[in-house]
C-alpha atoms as a PDB file:
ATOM      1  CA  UNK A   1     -41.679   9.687  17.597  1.00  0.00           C
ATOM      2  CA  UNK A   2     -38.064  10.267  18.969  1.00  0.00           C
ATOM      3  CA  UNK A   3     -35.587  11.660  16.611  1.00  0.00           C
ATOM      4  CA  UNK A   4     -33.362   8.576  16.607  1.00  0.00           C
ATOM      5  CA  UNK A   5     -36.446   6.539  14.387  1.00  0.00           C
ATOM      6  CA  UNK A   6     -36.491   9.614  12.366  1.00  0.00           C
ATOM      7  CA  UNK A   7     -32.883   9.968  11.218  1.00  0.00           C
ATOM      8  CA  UNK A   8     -32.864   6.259  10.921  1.00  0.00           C
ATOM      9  CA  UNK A   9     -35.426   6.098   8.887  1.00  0.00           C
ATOM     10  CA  UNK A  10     -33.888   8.625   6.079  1.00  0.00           C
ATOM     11  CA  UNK A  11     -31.656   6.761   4.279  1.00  0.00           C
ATOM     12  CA  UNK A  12     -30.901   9.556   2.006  1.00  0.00           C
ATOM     13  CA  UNK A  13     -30.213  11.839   5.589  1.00  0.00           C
ATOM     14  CA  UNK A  14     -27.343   9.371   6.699  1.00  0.00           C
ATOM     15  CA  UNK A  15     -25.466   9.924   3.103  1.00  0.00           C
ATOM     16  CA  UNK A  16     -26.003  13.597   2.996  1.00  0.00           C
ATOM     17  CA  UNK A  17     -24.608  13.498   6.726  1.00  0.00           C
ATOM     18  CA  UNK A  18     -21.832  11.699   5.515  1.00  0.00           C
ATOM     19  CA  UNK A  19     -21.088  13.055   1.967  1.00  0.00           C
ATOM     20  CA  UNK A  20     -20.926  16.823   2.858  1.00  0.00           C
ATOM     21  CA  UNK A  21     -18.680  17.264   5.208  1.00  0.00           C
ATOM     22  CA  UNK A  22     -16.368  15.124   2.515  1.00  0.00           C
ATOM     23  CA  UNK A  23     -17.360  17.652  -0.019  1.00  0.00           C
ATOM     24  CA  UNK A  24     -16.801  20.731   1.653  1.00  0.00           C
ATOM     25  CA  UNK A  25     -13.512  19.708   2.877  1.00  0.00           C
ATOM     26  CA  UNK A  26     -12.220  19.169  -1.257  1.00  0.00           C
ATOM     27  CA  UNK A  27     -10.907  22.425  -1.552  1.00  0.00           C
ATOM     28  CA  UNK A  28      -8.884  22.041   1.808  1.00  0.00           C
ATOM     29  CA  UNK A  29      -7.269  18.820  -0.083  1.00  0.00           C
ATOM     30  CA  UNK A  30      -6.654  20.664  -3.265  1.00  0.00           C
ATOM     31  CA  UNK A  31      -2.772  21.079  -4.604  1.00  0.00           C
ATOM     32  CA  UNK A  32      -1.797  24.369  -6.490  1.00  0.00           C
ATOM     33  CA  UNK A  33      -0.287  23.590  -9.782  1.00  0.00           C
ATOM     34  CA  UNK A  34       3.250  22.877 -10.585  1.00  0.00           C
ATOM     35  CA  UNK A  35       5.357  25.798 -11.416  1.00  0.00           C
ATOM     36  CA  UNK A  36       8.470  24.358 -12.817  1.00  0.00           C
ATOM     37  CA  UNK A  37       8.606  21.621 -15.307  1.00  0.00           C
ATOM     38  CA  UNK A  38       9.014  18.077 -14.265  1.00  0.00           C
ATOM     39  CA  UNK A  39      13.004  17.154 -14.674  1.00  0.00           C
ATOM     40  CA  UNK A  40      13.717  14.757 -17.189  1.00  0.00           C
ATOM     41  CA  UNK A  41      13.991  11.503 -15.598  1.00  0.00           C
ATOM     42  CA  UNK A  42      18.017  10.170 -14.884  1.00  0.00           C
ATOM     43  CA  UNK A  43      19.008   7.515 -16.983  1.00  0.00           C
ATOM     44  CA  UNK A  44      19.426   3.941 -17.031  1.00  0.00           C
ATOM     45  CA  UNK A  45      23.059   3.436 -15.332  1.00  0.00           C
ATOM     46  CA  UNK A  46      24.593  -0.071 -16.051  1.00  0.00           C
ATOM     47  CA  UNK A  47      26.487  -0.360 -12.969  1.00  0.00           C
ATOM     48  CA  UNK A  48      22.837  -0.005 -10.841  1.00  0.00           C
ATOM     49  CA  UNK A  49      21.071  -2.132 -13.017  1.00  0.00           C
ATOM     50  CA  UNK A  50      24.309  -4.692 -12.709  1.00  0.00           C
ATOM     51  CA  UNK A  51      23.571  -4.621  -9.117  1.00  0.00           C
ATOM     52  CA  UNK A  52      20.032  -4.925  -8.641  1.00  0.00           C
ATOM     53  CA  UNK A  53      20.698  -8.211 -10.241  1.00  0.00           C
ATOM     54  CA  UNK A  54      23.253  -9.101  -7.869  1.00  0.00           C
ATOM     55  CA  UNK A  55      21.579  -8.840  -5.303  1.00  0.00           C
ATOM     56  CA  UNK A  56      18.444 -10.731  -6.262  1.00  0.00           C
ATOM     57  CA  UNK A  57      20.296 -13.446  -7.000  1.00  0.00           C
ATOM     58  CA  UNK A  58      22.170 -13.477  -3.633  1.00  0.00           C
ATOM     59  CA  UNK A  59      18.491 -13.263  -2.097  1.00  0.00           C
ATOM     60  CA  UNK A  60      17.392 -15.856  -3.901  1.00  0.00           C
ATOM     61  CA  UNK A  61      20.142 -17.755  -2.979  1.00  0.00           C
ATOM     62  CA  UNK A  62      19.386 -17.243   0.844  1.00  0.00           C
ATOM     63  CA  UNK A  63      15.960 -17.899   0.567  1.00  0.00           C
ATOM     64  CA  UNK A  64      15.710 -20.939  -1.992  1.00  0.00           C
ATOM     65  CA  UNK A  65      17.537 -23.616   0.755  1.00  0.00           C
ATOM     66  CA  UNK A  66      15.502 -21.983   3.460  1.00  0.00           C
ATOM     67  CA  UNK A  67      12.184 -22.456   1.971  1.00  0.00           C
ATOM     68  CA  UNK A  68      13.169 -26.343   0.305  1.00  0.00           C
ATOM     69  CA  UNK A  69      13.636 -27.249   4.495  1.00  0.00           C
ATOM     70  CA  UNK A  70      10.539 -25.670   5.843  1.00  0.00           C
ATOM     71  CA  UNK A  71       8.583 -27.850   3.425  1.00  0.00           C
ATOM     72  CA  UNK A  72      10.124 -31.034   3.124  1.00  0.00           C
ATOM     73  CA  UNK A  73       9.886 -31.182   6.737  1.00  0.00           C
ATOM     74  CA  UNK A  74      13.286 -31.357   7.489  1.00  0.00           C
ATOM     75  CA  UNK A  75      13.179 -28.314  10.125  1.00  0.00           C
ATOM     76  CA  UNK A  76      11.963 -28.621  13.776  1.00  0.00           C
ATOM     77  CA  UNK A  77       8.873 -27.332  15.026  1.00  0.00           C
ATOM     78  CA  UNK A  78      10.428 -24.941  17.227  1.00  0.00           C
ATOM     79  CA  UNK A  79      11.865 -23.037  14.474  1.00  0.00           C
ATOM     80  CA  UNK A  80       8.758 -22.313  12.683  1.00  0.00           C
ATOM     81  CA  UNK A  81       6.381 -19.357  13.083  1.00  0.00           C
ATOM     82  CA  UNK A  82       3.003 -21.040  12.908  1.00  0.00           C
END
């Protein structure tokens, strides 16, 4: 019997085959621990959050008459993607 039918017939051999070198290789993924505390997180500034809103709207503005034109047909076929 060639050693090909024997590997393929271990089913538990392929998963060891593939499982330990993932195991053995944890340690080399591992992250030391955090030596100075986590900063408090910044916060909420009115002037971003004014324009984050802005600029959705101005997307949205862009994109709305774009989108009503693709599918009411009213754009040529040349202009489209697919």
């Amino acid at each position: 019997m060639s050693q090909a039918l024997v590997i393929r017939r271990l089913p538990a051999f392929r998963f060891l085959a593939l499982a330990l070198p993932l195991l053995a290789s944890a340690p080399l993924h591992a992250q030391t621990a955090a030596t100075a505390a986590m900063p408090a997180l910044a916060k909420f500034n009115g002037a971003d959050t004014a324009w984050m809103l802005i600029s959705t709207v101005l997307v949205l503005m862009m994109t709305i008459p774009g989108i009503m034109l693709f599918y009411s047909g009213m754009m040529r076929a040349k202009n489209a993607l697919s």
